[in-house]
N, C-alpha and C. Protein backbone atom coordinates (compact mmCIF):
# COMPACT_ATOMS: atom_id res chain seq x y z
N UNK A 1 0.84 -1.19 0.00
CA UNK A 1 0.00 0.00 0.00
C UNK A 1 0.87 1.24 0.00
N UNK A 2 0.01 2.66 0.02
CA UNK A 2 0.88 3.44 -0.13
C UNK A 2 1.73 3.93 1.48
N UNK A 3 2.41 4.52 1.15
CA UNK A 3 3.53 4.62 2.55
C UNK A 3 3.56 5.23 3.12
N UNK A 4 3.49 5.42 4.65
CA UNK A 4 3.46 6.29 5.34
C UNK A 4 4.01 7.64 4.99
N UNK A 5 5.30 7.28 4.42
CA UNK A 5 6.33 8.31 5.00
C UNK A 5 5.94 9.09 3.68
N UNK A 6 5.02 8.52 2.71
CA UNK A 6 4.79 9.52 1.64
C UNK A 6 3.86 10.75 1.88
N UNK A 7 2.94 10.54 3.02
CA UNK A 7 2.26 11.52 3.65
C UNK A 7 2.65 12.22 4.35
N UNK A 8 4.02 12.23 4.96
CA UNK A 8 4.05 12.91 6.33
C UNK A 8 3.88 14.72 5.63
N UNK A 9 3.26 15.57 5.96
CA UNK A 9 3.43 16.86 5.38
C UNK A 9 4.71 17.71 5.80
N UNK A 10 5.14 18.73 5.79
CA UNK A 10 6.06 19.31 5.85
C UNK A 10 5.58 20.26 7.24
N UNK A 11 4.83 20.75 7.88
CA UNK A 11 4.58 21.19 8.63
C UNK A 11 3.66 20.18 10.03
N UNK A 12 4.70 20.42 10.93
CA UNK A 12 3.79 19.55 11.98
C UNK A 12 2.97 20.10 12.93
N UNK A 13 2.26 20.91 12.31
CA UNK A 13 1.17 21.86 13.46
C UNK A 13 0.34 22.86 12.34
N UNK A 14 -0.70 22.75 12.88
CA UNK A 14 -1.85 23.87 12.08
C UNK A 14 -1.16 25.10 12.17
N UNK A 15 -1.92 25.38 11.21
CA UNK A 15 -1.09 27.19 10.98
C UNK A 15 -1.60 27.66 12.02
N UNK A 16 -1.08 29.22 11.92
CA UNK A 16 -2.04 30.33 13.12
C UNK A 16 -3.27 30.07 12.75
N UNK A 17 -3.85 30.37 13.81
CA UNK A 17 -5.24 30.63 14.25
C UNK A 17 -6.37 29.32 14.14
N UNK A 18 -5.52 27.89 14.23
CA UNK A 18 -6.11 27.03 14.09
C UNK A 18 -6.53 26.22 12.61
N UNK A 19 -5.69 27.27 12.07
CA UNK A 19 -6.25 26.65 10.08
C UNK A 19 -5.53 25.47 9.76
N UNK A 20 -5.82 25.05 8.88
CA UNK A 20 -5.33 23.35 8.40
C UNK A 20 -4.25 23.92 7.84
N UNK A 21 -3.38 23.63 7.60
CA UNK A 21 -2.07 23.17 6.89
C UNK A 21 -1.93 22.19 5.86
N UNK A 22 -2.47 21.12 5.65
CA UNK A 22 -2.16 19.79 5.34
C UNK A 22 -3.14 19.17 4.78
N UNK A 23 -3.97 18.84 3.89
CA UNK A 23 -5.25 17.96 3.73
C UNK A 23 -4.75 17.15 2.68
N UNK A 24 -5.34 15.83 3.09
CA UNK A 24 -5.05 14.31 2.33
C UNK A 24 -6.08 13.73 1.98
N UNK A 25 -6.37 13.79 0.78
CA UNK A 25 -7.76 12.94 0.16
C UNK A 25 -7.52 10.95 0.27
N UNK A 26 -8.24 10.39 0.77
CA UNK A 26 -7.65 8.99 0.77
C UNK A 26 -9.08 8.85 -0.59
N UNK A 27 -9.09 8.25 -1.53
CA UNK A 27 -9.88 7.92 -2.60
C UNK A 27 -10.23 6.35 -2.84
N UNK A 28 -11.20 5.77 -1.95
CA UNK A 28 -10.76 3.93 -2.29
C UNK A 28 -12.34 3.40 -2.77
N UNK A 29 -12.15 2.37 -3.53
CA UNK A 29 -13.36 1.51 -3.79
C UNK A 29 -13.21 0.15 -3.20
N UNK A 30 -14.15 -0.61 -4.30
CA UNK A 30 -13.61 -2.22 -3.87
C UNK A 30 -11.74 -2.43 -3.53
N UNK A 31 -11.93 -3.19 -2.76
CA UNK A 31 -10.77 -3.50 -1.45
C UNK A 31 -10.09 -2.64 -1.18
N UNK A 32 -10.75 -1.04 -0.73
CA UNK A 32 -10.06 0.00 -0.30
C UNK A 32 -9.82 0.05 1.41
N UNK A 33 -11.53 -0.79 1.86
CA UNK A 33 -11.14 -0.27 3.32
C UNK A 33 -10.09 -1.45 4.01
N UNK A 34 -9.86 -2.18 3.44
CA UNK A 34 -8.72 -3.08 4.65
C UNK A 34 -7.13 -2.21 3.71
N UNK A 35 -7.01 -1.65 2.69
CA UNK A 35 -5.73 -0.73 2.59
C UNK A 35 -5.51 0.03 2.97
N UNK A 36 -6.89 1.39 3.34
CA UNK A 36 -7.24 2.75 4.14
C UNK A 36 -6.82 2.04 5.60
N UNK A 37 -7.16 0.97 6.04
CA UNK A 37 -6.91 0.82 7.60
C UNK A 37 -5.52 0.00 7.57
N UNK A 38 -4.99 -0.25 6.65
CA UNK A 38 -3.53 -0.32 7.04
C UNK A 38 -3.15 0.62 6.95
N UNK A 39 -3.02 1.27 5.81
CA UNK A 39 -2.29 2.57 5.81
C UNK A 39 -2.28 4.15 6.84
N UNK A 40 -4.15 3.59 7.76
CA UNK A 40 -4.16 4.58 8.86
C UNK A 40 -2.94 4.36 10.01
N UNK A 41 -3.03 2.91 10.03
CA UNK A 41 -2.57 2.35 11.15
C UNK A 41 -1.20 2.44 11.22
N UNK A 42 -0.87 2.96 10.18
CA UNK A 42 0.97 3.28 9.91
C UNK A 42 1.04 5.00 10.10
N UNK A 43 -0.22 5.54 10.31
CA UNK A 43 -0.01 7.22 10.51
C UNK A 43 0.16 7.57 12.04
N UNK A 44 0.80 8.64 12.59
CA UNK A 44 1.09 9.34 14.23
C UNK A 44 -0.37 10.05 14.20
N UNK A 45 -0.99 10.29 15.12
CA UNK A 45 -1.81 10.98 15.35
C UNK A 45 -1.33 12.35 15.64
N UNK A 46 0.27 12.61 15.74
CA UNK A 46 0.72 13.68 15.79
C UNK A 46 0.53 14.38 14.64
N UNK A 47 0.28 13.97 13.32
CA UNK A 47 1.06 13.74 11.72
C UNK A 47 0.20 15.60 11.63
N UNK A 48 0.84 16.36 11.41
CA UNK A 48 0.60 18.15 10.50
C UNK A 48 -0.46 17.73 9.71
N UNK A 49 -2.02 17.12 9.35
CA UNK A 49 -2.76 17.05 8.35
C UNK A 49 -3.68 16.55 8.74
N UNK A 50 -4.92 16.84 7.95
CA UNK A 50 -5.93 16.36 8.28
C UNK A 50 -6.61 15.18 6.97
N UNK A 51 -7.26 14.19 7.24
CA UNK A 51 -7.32 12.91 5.85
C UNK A 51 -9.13 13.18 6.42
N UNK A 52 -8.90 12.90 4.45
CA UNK A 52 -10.55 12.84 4.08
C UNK A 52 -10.63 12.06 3.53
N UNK A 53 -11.72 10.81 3.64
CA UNK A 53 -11.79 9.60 3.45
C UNK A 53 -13.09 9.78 2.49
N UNK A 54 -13.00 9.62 1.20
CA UNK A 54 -14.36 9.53 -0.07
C UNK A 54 -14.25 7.96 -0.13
N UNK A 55 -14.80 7.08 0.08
CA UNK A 55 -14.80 5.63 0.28
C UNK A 55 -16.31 5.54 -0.79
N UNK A 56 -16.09 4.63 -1.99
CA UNK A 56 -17.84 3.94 -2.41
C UNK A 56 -18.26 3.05 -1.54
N UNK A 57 -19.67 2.60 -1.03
CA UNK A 57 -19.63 2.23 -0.39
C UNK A 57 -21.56 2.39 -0.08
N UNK A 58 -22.13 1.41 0.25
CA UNK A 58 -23.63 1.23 0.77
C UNK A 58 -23.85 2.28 2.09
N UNK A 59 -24.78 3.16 1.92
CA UNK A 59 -24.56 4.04 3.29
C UNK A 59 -25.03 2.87 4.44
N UNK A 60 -25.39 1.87 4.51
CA UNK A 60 -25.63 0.87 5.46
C UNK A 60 -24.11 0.45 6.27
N UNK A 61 -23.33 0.63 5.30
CA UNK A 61 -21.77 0.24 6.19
C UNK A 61 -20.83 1.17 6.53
N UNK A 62 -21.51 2.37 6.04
CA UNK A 62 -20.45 3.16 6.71
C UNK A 62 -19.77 3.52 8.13
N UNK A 63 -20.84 3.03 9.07
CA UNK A 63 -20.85 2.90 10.20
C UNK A 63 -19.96 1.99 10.27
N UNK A 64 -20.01 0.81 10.12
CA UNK A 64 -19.26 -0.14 10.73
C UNK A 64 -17.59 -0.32 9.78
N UNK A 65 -17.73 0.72 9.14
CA UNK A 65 -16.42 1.08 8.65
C UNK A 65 -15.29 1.89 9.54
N UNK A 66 -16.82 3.07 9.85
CA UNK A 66 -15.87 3.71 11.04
C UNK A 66 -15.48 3.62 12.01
N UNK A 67 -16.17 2.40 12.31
CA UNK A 67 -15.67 1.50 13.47
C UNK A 67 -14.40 1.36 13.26
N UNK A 68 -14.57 0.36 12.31
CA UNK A 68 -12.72 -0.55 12.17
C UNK A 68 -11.68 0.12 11.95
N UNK A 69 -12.42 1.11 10.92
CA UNK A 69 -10.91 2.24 10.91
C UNK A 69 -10.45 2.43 12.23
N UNK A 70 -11.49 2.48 12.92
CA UNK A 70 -11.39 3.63 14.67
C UNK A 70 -10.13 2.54 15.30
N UNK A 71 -10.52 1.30 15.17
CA UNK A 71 -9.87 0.46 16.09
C UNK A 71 -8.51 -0.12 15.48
N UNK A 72 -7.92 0.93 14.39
CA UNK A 72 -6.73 0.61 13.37
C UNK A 72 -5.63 1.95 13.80
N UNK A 73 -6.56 2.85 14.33
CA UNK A 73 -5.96 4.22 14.50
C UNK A 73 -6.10 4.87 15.22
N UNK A 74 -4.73 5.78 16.09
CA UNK A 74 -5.33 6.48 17.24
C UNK A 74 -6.30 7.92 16.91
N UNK A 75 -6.45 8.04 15.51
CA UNK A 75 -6.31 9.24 14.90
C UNK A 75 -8.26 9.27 15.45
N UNK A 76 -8.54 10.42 15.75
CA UNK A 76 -10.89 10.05 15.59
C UNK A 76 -10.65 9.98 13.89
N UNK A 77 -11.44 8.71 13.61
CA UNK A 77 -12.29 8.82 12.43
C UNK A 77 -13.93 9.22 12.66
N UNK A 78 -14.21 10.33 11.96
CA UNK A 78 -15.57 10.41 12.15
C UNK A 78 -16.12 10.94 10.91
N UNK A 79 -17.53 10.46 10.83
CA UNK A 79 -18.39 10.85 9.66
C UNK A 79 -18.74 12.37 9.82
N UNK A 80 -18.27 13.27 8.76
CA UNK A 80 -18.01 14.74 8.28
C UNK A 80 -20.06 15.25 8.74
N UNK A 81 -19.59 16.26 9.38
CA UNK A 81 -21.43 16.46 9.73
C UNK A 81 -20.95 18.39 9.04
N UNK A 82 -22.09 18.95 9.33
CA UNK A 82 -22.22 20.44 8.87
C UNK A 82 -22.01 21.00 10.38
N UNK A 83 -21.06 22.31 10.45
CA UNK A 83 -20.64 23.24 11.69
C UNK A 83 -19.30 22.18 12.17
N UNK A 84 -19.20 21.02 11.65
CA UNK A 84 -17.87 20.81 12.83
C UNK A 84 -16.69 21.09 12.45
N UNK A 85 -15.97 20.92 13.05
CA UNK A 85 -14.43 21.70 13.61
C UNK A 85 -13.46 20.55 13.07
N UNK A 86 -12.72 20.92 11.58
CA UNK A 86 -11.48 20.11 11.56
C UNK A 86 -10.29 20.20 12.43
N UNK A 87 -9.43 19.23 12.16
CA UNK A 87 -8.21 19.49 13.09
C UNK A 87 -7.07 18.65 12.45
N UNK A 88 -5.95 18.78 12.53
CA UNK A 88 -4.83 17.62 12.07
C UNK A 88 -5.29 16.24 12.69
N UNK A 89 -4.64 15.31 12.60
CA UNK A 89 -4.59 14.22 13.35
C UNK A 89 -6.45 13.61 13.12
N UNK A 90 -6.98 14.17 12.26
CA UNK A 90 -8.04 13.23 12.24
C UNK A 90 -8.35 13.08 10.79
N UNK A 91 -9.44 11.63 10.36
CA UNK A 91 -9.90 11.35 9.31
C UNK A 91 -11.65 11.49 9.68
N UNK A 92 -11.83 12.45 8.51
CA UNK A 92 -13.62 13.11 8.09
C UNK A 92 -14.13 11.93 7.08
N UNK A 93 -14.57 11.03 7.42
CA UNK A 93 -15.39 10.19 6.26
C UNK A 93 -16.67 11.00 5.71
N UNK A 94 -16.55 11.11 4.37
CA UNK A 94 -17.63 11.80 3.60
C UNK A 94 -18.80 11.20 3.57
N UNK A 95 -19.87 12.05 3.68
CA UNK A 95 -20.85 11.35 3.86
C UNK A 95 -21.61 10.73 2.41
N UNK A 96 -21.99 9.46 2.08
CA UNK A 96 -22.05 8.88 0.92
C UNK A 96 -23.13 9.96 0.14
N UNK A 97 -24.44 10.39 0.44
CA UNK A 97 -25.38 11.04 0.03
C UNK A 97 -25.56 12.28 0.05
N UNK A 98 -24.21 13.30 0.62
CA UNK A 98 -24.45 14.27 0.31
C UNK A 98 -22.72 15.28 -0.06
N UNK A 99 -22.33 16.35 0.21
CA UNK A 99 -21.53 16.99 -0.53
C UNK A 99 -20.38 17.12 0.45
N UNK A 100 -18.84 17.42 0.65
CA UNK A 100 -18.89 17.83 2.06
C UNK A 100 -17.53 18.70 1.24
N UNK A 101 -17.76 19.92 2.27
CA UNK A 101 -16.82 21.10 1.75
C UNK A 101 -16.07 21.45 2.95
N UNK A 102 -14.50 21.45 2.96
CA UNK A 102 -13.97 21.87 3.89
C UNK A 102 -12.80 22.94 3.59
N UNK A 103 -13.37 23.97 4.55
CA UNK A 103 -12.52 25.26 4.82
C UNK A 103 -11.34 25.20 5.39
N UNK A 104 -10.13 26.16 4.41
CA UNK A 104 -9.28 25.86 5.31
C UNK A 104 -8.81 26.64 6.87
N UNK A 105 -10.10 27.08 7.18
CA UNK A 105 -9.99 27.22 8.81
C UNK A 105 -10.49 26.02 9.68
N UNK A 106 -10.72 25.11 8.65
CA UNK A 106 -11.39 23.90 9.56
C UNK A 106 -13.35 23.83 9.46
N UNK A 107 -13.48 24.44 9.74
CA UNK A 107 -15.11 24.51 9.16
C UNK A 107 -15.45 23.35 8.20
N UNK A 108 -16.32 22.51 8.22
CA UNK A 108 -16.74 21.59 7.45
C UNK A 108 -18.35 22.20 7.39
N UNK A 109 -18.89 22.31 5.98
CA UNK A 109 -20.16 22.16 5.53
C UNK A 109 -20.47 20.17 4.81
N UNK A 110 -21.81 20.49 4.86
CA UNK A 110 -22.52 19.25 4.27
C UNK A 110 -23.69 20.02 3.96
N UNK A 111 -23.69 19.95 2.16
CA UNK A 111 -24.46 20.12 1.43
C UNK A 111 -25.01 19.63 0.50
N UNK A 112 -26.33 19.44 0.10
CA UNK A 112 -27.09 18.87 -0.75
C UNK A 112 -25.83 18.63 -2.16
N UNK A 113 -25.82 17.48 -2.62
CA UNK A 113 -25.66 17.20 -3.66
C UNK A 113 -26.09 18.34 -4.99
N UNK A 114 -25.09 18.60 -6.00
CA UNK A 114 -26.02 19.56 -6.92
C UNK A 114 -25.79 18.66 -8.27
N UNK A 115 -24.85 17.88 -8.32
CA UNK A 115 -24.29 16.80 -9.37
C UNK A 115 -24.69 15.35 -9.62
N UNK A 116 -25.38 14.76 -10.12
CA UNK A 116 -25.46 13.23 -9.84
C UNK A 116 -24.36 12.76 -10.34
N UNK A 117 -23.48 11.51 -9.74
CA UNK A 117 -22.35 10.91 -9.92
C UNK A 117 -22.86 9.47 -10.01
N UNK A 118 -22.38 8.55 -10.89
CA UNK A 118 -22.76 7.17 -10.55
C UNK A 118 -21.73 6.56 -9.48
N UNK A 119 -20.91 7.12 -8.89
CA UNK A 119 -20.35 7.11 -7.85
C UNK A 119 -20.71 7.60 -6.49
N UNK A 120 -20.77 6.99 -5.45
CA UNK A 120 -21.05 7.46 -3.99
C UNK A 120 -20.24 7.19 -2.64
N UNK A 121 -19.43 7.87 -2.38
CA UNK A 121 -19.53 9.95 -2.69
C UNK A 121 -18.39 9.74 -3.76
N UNK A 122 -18.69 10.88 -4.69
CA UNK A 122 -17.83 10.93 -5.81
C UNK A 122 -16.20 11.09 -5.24
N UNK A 123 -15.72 10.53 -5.20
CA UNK A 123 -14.21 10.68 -5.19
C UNK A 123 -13.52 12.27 -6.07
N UNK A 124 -13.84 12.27 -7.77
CA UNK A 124 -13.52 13.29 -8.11
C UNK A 124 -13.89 14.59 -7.74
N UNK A 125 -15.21 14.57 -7.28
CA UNK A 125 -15.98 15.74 -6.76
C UNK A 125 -15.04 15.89 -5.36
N UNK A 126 -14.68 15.42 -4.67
CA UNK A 126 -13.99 15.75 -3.26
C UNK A 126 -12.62 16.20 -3.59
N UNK A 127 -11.65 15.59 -4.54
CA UNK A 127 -10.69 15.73 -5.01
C UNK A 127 -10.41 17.20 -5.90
N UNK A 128 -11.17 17.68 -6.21
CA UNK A 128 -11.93 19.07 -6.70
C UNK A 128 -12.32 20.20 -6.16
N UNK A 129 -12.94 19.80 -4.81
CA UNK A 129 -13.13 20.34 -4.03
C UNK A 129 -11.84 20.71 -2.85
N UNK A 130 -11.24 19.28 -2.43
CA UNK A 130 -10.04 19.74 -1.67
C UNK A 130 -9.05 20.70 -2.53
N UNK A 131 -8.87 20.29 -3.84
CA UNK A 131 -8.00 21.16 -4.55
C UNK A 131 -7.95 22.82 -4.69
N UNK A 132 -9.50 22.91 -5.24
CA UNK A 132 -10.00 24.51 -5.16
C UNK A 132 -9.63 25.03 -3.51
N UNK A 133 -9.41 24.58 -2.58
CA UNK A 133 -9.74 25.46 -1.55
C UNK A 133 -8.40 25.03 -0.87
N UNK A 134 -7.02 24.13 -1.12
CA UNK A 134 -5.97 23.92 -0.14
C UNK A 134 -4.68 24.01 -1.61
N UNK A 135 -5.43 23.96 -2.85
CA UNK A 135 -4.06 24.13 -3.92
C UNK A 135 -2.87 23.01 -3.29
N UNK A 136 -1.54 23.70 -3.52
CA UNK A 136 -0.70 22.82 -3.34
C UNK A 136 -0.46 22.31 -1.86
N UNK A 137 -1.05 22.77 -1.03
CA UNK A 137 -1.35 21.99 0.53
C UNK A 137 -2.34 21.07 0.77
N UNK A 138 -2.96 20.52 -0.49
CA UNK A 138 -3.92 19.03 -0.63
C UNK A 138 -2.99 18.33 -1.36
N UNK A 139 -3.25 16.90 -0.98
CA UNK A 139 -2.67 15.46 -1.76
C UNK A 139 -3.62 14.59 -1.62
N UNK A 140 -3.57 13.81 -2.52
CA UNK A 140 -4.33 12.41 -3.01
C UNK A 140 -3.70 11.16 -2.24
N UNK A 141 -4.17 10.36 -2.13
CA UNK A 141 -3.71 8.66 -1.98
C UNK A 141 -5.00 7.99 -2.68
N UNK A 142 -4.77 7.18 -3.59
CA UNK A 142 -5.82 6.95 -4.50
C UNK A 142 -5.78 5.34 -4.26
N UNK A 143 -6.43 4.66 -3.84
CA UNK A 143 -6.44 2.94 -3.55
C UNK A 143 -7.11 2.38 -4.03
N UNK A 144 -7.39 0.95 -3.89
CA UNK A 144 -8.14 -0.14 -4.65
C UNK A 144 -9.26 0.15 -5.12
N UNK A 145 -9.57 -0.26 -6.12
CA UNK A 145 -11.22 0.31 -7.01
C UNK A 145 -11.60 -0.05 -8.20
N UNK A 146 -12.57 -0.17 -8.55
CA UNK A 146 -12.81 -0.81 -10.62
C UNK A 146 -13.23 0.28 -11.15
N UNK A 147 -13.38 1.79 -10.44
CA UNK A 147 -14.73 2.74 -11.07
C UNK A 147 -13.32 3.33 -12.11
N UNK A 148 -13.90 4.61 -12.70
CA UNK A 148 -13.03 5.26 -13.22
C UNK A 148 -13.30 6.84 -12.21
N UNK A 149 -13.69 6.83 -11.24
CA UNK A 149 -13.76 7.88 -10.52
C UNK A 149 -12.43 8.25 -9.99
N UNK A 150 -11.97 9.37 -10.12
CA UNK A 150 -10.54 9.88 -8.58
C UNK A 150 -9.78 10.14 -10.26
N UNK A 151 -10.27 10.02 -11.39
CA UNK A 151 -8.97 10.62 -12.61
C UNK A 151 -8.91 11.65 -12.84
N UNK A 152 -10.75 12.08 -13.44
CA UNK A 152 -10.70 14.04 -13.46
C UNK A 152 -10.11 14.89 -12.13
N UNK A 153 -10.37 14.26 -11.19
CA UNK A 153 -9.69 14.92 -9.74
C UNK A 153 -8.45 14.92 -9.70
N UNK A 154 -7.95 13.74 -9.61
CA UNK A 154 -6.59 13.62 -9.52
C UNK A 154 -5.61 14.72 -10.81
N UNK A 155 -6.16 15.00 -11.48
CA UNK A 155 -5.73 15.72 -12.79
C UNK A 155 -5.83 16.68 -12.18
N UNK A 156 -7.16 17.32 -11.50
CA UNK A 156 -7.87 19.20 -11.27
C UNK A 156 -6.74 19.48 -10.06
N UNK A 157 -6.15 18.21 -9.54
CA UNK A 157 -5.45 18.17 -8.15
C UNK A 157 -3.97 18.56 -8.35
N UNK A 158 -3.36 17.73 -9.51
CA UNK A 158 -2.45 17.86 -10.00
C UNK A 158 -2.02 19.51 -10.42
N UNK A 159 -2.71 19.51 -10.87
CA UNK A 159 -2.76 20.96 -12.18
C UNK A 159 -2.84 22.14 -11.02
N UNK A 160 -3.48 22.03 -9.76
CA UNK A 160 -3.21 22.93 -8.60
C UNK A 160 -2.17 23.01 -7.93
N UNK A 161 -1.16 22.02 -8.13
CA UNK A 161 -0.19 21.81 -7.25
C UNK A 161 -0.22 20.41 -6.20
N UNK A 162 -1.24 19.80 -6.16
CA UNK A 162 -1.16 19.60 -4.84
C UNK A 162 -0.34 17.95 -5.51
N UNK A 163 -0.19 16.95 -4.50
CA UNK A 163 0.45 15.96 -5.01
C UNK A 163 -0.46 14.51 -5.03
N UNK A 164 -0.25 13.45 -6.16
CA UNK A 164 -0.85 12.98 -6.14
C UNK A 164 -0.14 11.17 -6.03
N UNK A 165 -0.52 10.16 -4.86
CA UNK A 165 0.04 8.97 -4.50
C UNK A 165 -0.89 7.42 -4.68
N UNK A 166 -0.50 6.55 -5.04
CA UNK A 166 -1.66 5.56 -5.55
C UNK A 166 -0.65 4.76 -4.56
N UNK A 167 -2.12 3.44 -4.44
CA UNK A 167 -1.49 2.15 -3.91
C UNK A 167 -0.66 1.34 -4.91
N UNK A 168 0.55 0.97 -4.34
CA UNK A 168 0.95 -0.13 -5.61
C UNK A 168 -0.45 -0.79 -6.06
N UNK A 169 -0.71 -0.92 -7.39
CA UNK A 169 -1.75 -1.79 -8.09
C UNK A 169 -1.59 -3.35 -7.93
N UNK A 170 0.00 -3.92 -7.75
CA UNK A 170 -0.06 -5.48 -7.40
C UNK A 170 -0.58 -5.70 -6.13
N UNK A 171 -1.13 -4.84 -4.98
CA UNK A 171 -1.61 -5.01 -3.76
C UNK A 171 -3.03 -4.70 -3.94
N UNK A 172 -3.37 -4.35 -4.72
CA UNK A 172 -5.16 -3.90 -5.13
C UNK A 172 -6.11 -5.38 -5.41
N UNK A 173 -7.32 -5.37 -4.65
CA UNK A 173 -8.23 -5.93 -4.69
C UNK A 173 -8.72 -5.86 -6.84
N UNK A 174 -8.52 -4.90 -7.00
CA UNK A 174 -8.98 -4.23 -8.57
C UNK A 174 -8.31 -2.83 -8.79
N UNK A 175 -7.65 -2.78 -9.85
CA UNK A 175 -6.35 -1.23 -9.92
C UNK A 175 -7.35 -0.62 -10.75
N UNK A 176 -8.28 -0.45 -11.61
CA UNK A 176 -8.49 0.35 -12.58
C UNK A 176 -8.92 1.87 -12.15
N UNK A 177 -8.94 2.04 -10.93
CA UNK A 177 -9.00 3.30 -10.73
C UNK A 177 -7.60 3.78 -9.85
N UNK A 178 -6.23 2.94 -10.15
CA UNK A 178 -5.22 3.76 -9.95
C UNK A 178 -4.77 4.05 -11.16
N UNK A 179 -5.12 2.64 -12.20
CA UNK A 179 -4.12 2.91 -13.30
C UNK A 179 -4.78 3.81 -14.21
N UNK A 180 -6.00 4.55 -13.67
CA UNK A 180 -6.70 5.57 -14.16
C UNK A 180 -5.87 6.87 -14.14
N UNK A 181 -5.27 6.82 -12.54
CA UNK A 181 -4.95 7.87 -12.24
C UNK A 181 -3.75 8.31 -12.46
N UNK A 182 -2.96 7.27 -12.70
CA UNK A 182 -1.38 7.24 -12.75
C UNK A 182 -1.28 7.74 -14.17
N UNK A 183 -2.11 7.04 -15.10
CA UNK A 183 -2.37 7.90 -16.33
C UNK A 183 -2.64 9.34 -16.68
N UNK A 184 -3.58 9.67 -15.58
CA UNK A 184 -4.17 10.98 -16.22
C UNK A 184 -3.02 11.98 -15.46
């Protein structure tokens, strides 16, 4: 999977006044969540950044996703709500059915969908979103998946600066949405 040490950010503390520094898109499909929870489980909860988890996925399991992540990592994983407070050291799981926008003072909105995606939650739409609003202080980790979702992003991500990291594909449940990305 991808490597710790490829995330660590360059700054180990939120900027002044509490603002993010650091945001990490984790992007996974089929056999993403047992790679997302290794790869949590190799992060400090100290780590300068905050990870946003766009996972496809039945909103019936997201719960018990955030479980296992929880019990892989000291980091809170929690499902992204509207008014709460980012911080380094944690992962925001997106919520499958609706939008989630994060400021870089930390502020998280959740808003109505305005796009239909045959993807849920769109990976590129988050990847788009982190980009527009953190530029070259967002990065990708793009993991196991069959969709072609996380390529237009990973591109809009690229083209901002920010950096973009895939799982080795010989460790993927299904690569076609790294070797999507490694392409674009």
């Amino acid at each position: 999977t991808a490597s710790a040490e490829h995330a660590e950010p360059a700054a180990n503390a939120q900027s002044a006044g509490g603002a993010l520094a650091r945001v990490w898109v984790l992007g996974a499909s089929i056999g993403g969540p047992d790679a997302v929870r290794e790869f949590l489980a190799g992060i400090p909860s100290t780590i300068g950044a905050t990870f946003v988890l766009a996972q496809h996925m039945g909103a019936d399991f997201v719960d018990l996703m955030v479980a296992q992540l929880q019990k892989a990592t000291r980091m809170p994983v929690v499902i992204a709500t509207a008014s709460m407070r980012a911080t380094h050291g944690q992962v925001l799981v997106v919520p499958i059915a609706e939008r989630m926008l994060l400021d870089p003072s930390g502020e998280v909105k959740v808003v109505a969908l305005d796009d239909v995606s045959p993807y849920s939650p769109s990976i590129d739409r988050v990847l788009i979103d982190v980009a527009d609003r953190f530029g070259a202080a967002a990065g990708a980790i793009i993991f196991s998946g069959m969709a072609h979702d996380a390529i237009e992003g990973a591109r809009h991500m690229a083209a901002k600066g920010g950096q973009i990291w895939v799982q080795d594909p010989s460790t993927c449940v299904v690569s076609s949405m790294i070797d999507g990305a490694m392409e674009a």
